[in-house]
N, C-alpha and C. Protein backbone atom coordinates (compact mmCIF):
# COMPACT_ATOMS: atom_id res chain seq x y z
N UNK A 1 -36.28 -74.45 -16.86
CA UNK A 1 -36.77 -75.38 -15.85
C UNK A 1 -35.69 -75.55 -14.77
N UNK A 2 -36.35 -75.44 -13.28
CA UNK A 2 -35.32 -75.83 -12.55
C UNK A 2 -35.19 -76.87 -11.76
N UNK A 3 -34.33 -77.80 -11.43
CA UNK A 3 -34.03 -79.00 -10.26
C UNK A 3 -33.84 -79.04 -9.21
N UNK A 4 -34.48 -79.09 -8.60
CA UNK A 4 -34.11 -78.80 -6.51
C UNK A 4 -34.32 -80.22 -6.14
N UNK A 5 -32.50 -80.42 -5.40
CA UNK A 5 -32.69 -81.84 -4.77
C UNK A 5 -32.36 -81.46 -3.63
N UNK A 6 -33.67 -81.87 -2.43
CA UNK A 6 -33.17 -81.59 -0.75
C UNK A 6 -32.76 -83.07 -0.38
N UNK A 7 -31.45 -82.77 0.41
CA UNK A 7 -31.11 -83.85 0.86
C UNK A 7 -30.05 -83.63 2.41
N UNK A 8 -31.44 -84.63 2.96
CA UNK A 8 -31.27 -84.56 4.80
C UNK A 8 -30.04 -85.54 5.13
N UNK A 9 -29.10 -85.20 5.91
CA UNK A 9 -28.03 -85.20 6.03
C UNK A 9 -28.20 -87.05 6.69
N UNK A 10 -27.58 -87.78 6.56
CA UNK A 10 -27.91 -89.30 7.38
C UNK A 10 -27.71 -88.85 8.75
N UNK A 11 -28.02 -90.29 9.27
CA UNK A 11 -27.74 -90.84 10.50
C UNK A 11 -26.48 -90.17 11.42
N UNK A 12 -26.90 -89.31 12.45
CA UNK A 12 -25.76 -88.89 12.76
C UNK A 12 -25.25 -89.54 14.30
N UNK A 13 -24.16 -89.84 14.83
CA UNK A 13 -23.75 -90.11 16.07
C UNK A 13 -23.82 -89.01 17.58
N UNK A 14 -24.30 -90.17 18.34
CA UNK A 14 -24.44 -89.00 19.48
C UNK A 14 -23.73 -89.97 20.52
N UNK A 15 -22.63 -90.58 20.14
CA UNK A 15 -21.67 -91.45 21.22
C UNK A 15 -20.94 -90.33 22.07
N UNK A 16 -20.05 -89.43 21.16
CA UNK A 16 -18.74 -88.54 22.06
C UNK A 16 -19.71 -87.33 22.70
N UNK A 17 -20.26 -87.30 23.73
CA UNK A 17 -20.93 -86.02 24.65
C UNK A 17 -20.14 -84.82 24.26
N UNK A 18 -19.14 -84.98 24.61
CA UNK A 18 -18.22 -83.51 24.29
C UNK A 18 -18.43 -83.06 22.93
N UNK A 19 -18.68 -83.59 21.89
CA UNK A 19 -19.06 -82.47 20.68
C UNK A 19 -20.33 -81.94 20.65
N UNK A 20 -20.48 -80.73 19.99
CA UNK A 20 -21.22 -80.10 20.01
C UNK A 20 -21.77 -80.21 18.59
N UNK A 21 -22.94 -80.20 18.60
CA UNK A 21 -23.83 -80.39 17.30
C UNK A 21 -23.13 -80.26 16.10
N UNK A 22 -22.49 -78.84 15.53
CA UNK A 22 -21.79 -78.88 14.73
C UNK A 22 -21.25 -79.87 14.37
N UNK A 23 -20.37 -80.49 15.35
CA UNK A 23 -19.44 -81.05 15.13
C UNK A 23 -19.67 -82.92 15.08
N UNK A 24 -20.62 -83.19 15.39
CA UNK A 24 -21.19 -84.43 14.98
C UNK A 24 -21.26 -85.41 13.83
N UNK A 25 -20.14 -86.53 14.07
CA UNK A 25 -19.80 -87.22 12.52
C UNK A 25 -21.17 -88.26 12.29
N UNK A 26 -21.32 -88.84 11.26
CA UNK A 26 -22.16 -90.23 11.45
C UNK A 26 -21.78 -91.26 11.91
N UNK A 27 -23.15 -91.64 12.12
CA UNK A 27 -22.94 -93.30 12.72
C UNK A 27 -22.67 -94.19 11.72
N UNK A 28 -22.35 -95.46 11.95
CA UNK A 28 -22.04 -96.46 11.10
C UNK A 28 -23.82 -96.71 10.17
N UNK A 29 -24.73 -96.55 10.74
CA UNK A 29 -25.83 -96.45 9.94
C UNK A 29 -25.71 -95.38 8.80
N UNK A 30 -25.29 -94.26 9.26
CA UNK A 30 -25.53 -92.91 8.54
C UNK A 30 -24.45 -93.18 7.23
N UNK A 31 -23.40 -93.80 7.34
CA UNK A 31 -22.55 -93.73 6.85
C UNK A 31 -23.10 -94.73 5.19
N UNK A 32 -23.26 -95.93 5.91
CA UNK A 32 -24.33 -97.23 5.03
C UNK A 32 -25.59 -96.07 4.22
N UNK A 33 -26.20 -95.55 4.94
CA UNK A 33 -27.28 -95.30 4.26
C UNK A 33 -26.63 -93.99 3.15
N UNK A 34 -26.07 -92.63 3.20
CA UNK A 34 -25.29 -91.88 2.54
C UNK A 34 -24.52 -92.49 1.26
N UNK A 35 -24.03 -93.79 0.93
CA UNK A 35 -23.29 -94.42 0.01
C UNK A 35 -24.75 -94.98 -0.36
N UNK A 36 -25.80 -95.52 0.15
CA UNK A 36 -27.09 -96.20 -0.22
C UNK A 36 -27.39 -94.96 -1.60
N UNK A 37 -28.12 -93.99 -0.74
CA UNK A 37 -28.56 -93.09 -1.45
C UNK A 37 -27.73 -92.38 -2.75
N UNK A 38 -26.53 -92.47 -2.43
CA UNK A 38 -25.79 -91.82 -3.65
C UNK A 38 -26.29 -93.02 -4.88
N UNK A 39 -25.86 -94.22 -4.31
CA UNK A 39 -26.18 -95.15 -5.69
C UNK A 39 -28.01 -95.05 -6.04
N UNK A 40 -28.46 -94.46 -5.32
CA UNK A 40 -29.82 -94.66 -5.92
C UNK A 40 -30.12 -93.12 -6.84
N UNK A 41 -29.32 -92.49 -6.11
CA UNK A 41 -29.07 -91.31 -6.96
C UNK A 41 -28.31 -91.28 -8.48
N UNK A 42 -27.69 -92.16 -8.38
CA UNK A 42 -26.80 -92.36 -9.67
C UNK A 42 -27.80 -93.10 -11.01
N UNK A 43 -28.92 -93.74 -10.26
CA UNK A 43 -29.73 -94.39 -10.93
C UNK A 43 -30.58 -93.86 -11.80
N UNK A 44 -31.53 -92.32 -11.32
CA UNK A 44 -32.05 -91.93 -11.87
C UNK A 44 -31.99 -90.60 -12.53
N UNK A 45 -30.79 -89.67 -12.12
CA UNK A 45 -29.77 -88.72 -12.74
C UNK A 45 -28.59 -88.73 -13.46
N UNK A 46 -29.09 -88.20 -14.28
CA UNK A 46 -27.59 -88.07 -15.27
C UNK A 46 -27.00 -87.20 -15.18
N UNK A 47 -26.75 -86.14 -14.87
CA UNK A 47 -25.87 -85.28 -14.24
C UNK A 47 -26.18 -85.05 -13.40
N UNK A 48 -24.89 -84.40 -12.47
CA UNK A 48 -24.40 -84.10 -10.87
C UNK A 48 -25.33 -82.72 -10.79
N UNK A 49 -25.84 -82.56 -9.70
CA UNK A 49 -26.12 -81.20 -9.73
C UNK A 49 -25.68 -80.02 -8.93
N UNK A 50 -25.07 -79.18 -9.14
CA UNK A 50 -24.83 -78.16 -8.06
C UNK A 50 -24.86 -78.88 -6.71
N UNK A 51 -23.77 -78.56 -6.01
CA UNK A 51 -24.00 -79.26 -4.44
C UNK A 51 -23.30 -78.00 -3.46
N UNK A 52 -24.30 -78.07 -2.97
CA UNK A 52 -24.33 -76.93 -1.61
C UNK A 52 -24.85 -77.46 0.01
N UNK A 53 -23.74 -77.12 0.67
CA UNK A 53 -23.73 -78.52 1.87
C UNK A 53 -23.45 -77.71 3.12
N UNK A 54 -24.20 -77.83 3.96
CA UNK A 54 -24.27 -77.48 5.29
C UNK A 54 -22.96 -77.45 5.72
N UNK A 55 -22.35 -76.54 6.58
CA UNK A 55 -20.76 -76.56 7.12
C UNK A 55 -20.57 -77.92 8.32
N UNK A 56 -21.81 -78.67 8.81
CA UNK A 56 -21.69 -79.24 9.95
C UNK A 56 -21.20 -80.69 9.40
N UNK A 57 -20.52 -81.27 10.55
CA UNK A 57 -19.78 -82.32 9.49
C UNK A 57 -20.45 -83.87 9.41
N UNK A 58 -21.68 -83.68 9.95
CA UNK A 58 -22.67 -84.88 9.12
C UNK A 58 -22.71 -84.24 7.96
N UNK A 59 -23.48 -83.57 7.92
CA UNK A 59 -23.83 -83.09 6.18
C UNK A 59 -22.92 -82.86 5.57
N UNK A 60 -21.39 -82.71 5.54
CA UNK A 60 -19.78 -82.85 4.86
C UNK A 60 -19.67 -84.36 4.66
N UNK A 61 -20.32 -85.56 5.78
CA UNK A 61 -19.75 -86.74 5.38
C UNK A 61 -21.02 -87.27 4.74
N UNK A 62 -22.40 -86.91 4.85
CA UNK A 62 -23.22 -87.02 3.92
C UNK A 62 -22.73 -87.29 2.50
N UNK A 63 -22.25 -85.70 2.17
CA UNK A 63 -22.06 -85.51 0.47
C UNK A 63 -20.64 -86.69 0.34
N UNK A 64 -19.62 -86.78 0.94
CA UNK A 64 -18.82 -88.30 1.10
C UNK A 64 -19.47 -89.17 0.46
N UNK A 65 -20.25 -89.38 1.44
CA UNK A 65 -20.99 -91.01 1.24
C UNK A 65 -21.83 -90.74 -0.40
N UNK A 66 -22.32 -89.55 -0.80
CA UNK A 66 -22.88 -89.22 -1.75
C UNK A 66 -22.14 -90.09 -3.02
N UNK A 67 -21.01 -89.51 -2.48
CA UNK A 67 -19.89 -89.26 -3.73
C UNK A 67 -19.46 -90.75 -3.62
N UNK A 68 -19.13 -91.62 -2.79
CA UNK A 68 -19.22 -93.10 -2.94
C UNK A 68 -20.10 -93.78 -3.53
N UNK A 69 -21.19 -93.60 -3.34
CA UNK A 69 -22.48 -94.77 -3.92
C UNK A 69 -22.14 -94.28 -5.46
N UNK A 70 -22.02 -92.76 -5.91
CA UNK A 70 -22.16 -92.30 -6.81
C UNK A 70 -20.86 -92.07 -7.31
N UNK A 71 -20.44 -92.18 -8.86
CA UNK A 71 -18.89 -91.75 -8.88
C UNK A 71 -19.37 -91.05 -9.81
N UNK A 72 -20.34 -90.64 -10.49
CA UNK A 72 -20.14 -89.37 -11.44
C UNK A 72 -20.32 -87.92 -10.41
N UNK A 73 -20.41 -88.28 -8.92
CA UNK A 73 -20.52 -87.01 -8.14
C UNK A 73 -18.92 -86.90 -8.18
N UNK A 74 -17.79 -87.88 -8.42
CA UNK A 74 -16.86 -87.71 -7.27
C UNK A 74 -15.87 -86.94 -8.40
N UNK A 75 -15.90 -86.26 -9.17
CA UNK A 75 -15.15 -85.08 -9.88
C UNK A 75 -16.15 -83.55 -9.48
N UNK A 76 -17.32 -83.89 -8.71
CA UNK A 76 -17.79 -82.43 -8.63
C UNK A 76 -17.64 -81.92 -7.23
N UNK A 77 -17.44 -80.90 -7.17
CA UNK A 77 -16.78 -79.91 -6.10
C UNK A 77 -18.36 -79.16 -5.48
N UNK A 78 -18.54 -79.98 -4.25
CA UNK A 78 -19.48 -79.35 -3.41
C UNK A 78 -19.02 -77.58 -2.64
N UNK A 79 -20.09 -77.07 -2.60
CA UNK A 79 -19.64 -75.65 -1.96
C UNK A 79 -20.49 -75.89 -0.51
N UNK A 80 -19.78 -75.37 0.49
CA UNK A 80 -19.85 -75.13 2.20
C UNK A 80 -20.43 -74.07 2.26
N UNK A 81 -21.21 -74.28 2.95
CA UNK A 81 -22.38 -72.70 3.10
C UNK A 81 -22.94 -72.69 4.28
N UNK A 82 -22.01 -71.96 5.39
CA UNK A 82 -22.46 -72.16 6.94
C UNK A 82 -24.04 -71.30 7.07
N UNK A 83 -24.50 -71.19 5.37
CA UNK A 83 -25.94 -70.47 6.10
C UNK A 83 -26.94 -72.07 5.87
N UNK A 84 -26.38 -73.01 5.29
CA UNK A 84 -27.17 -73.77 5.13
C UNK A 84 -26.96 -74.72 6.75
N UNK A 85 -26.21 -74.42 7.70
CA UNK A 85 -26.36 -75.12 8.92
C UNK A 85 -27.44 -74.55 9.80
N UNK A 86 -28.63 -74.75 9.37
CA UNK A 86 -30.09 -73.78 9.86
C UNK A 86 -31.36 -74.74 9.98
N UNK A 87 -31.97 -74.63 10.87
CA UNK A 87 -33.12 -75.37 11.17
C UNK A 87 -34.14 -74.66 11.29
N UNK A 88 -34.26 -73.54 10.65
CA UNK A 88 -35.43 -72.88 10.38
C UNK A 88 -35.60 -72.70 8.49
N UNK A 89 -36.91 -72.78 8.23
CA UNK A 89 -37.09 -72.95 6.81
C UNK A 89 -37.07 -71.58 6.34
N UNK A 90 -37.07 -70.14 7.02
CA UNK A 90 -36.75 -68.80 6.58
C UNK A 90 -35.48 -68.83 6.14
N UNK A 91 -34.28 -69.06 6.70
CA UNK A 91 -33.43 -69.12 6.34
C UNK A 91 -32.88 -69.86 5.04
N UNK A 92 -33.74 -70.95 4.53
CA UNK A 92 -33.87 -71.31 3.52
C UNK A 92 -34.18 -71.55 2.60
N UNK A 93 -35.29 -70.47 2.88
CA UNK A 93 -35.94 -69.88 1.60
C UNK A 93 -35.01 -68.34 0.94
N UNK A 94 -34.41 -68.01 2.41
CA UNK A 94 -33.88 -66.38 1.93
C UNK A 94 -32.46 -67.22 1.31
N UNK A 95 -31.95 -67.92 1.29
CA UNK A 95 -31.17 -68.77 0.63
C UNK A 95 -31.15 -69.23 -0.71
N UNK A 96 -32.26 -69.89 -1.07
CA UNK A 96 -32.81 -69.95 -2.51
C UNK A 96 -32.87 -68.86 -2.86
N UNK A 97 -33.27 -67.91 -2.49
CA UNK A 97 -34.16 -66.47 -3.40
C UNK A 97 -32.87 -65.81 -3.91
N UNK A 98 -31.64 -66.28 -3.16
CA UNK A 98 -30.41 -65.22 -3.56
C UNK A 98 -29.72 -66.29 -4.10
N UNK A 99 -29.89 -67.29 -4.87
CA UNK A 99 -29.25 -68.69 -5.61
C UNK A 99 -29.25 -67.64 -7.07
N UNK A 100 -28.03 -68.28 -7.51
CA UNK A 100 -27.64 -67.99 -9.28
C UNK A 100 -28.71 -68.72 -9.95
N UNK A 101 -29.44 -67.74 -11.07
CA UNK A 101 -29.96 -68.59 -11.91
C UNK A 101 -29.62 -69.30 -13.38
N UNK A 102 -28.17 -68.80 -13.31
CA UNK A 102 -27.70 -69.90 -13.82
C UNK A 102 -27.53 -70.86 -13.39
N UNK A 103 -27.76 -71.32 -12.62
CA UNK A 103 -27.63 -73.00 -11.70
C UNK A 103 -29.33 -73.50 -12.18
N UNK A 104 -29.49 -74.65 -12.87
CA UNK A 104 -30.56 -75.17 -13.39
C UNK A 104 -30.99 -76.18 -12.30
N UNK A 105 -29.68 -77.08 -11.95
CA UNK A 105 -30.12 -77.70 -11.24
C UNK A 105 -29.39 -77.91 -10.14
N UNK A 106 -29.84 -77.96 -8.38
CA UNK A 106 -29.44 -77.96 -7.46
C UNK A 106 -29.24 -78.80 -6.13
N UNK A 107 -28.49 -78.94 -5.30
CA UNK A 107 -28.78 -79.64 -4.50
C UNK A 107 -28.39 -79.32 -3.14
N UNK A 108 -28.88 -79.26 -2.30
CA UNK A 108 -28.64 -78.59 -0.59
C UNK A 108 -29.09 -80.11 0.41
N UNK A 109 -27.74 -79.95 1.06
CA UNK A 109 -27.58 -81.26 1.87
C UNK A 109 -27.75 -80.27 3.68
N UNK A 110 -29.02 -80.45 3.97
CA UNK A 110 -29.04 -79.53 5.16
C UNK A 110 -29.86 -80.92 6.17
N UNK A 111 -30.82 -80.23 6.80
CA UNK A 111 -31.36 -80.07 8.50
C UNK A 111 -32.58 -80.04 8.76
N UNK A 112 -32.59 -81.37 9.55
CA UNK A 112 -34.45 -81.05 9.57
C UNK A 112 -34.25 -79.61 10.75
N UNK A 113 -35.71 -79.51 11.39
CA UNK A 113 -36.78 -79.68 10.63
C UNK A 113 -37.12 -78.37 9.09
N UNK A 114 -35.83 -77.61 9.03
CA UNK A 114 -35.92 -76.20 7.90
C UNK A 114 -36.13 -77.64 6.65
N UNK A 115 -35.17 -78.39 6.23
CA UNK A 115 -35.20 -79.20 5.11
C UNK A 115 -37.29 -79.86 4.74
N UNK A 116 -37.77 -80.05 6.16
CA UNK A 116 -39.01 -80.65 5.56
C UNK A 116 -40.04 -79.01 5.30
N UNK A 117 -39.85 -78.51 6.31
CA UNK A 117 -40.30 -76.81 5.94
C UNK A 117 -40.57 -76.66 4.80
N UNK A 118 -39.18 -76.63 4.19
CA UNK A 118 -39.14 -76.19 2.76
C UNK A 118 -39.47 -76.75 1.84
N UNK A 119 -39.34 -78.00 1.95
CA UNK A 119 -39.91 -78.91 0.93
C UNK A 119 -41.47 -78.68 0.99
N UNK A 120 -42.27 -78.72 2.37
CA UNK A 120 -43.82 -78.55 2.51
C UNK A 120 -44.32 -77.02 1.61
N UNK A 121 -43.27 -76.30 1.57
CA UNK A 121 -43.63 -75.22 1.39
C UNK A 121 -43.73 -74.86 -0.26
N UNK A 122 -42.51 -75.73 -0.78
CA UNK A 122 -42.51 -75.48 -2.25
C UNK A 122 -43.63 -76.87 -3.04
N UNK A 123 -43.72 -77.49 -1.90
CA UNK A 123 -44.46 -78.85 -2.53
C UNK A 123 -45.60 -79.41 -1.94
N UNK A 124 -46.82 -78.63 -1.25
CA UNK A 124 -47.16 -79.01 -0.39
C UNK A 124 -48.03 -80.35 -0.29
N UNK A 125 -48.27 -80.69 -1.25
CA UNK A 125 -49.06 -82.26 -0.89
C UNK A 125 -48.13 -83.58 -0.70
N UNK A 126 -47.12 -83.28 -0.18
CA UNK A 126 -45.96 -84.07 0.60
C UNK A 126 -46.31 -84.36 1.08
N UNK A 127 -46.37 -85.58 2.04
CA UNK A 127 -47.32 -86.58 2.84
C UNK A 127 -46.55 -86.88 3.90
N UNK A 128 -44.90 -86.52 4.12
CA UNK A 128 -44.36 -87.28 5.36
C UNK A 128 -44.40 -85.42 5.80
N UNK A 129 -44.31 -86.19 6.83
CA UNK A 129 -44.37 -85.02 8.52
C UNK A 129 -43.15 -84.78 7.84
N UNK A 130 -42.40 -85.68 7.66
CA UNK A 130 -40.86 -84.53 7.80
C UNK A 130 -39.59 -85.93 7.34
N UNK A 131 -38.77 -85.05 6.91
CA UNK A 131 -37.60 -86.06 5.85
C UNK A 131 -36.98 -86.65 6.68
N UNK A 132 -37.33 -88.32 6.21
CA UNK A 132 -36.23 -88.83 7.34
C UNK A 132 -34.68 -88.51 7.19
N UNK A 133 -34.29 -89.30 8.11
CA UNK A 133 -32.49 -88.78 7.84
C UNK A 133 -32.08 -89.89 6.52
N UNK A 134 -31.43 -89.16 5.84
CA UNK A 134 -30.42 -89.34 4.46
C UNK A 134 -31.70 -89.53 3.24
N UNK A 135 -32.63 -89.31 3.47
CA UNK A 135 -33.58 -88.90 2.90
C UNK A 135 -33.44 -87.55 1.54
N UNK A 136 -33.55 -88.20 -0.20
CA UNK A 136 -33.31 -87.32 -1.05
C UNK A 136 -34.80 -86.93 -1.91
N UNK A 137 -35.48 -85.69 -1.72
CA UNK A 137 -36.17 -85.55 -2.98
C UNK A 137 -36.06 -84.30 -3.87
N UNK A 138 -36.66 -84.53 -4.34
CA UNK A 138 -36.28 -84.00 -6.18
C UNK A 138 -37.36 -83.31 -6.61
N UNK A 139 -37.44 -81.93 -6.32
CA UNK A 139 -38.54 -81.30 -6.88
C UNK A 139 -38.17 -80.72 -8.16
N UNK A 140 -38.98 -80.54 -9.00
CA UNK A 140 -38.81 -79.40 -10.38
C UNK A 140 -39.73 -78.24 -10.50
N UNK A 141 -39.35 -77.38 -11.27
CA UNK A 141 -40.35 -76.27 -11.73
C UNK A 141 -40.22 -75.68 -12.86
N UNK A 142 -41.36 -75.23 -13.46
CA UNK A 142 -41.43 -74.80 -14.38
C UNK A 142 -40.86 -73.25 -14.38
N UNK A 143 -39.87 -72.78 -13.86
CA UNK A 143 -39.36 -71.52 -13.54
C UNK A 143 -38.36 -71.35 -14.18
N UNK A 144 -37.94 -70.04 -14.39
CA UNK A 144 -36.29 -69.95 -14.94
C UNK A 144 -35.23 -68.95 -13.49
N UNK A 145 -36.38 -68.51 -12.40
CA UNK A 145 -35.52 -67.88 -11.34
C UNK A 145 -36.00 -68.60 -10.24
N UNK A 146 -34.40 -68.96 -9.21
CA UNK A 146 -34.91 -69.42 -8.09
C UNK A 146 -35.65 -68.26 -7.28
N UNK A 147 -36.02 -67.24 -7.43
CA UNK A 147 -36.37 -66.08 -6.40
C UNK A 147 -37.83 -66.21 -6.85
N UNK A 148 -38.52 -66.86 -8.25
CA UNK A 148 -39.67 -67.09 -8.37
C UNK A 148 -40.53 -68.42 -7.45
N UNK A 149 -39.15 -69.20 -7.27
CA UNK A 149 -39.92 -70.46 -6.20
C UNK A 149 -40.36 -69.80 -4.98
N UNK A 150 -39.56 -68.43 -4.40
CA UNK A 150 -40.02 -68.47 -3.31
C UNK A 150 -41.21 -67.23 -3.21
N UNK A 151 -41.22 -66.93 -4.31
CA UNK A 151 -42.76 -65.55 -4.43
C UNK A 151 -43.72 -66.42 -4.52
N UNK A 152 -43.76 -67.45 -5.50
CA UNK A 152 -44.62 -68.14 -5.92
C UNK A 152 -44.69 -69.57 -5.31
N UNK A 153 -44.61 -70.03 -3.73
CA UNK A 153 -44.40 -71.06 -3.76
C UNK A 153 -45.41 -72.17 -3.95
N UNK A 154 -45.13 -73.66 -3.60
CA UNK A 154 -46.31 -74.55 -4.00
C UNK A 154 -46.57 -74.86 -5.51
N UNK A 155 -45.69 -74.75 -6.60
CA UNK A 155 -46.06 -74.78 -7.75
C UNK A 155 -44.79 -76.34 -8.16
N UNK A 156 -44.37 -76.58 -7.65
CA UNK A 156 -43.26 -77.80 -7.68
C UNK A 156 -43.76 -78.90 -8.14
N UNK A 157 -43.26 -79.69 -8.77
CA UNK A 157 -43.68 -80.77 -9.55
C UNK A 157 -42.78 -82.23 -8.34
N UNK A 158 -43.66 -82.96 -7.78
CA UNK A 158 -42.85 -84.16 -7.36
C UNK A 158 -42.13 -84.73 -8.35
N UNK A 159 -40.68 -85.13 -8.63
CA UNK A 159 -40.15 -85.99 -9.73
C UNK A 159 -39.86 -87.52 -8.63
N UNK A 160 -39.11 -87.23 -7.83
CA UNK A 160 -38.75 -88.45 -6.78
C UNK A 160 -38.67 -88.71 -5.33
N UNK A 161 -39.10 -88.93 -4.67
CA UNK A 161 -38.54 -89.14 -3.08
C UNK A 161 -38.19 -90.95 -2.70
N UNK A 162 -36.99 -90.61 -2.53
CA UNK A 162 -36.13 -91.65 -1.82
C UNK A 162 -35.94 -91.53 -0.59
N UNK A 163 -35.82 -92.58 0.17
CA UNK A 163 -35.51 -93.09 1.52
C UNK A 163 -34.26 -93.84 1.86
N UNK A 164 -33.78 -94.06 2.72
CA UNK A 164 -33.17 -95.58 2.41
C UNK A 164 -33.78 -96.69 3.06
N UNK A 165 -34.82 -96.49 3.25
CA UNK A 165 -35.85 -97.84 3.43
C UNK A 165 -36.30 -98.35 2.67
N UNK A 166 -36.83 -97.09 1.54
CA UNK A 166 -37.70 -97.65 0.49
C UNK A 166 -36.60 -98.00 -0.63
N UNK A 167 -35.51 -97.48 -0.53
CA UNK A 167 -34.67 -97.92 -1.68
C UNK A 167 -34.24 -99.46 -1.14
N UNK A 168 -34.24 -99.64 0.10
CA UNK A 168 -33.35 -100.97 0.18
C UNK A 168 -34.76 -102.15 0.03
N UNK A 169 -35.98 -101.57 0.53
CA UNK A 169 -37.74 -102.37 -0.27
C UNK A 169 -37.66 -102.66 -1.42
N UNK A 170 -36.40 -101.93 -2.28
CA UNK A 170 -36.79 -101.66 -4.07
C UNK A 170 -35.90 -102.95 -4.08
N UNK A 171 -34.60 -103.14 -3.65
CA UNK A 171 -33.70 -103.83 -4.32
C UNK A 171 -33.97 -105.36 -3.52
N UNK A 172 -34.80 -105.61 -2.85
CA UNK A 172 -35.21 -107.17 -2.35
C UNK A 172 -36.31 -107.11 -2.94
C-alpha cells in the first residue's frame, strides 16, 4: 500500500519586487499557517513520510514550518528536487512514475496549479478547483508501484484533506 501526501507550499510574499518567483520567502500568514498544518499533521500520522520539496524557497520554508508544528518531522531529512519547482501536472506525474518503490509513503511539497492537477488526476472526485495554499492531502492506494498510480490513475482512496481554515474551524 502506498501514501501520497501533496502539500501546497503556504502563503507566499510578494512585498520585495526584485525577487523572482523562485526566490520568494513567506508571508507572516504563510509562515502561521505551515507550523498550523505541521501540528495537524502530527495529529493524524505516525510516521514522517518521505519528504520531497520543491527547490523554491516557499516550499523550503513550508517543510520549516512543517517541521515546527511537527517535531517527529524535525530528525527527518527532506530531499530538494528542482523538478518538483513545476506548475504543470506532466511533470509530476513523470516524477512519481520514476519514485523508489521502496518509499511506501510520501510527501511532495510543490505548486499549484501541477499540485491540484495531480491530485484531480489520481483522485478525481475532489471537489475543490484547486489546493489552497499550505493546503495537505493524503491520498492512499492499494498499489505496491508508484509507476502503477500513474498507468492506472483515479483509483486513490481519500484518507484526509486539511486546510488551515478548516483546521483552525476544528480547534474553536
Amino acid at each position: 500500500m502506498k501514501q501520497l501526501h501533496l502539500i501546497r507550499h503556504a502563503k507566499s510574499s510578494w512585498d520585495d519586487p526584485s525577487l523572482g518567483d523562485h526566490q520568494r520567502p513567506l508571508n507572516a500568514r504563510g509562515q502561521r499557517a505551515s507550523v498550523l498544518m505541521g501540528t495537524a499533521m502530527s495529529v493524524y500520522l505516525k510516521d514522517a513520510p518521505a519528504v520531497f520539496v520543491s527547490s523554491a524557497v516557499r516550499a523550503q520554508q513550508t517543510f520549516q514550518g512543517l517541521v515546527s508544528g511537527w517535531a517527529a518531522l524535525e530528525g527527518t531529512v527532506s530531499t530538494t528536487d528542482d523538478r518538483l519547482y513545476t506548475f504543470d501536472a506532466h511533470d509530476l506525474i513523470a516524477w512519481l512514475s520514476e519514485a523508489d518503490d521502496r518509499l511506501d509513503n510520501m510527501a511532495v511539497i510543490g505548486h499549484n496549479p501541477a499540485l491540484s492537477a495531480l491530485a484531480r488526476l489520481l483522485y478525481p472526485q475532489l471537489t475543490l478547483s484547486r489546493l489552497p495554499t499550505a493546503a495537505w492531502l493524503w491520498l492512499s492506494f492499494d498499489s505496491v508501484a508508484w509507476r502503477s498510480l500513474v498507468d492506472s490513475p483515479g483509483n486513490a482512496a481519500l484518507v484526509r484533506l486539511c486546510t488551515p481554515k478548516n483546521v483552525v474551524e476544528q480547534q474553536s
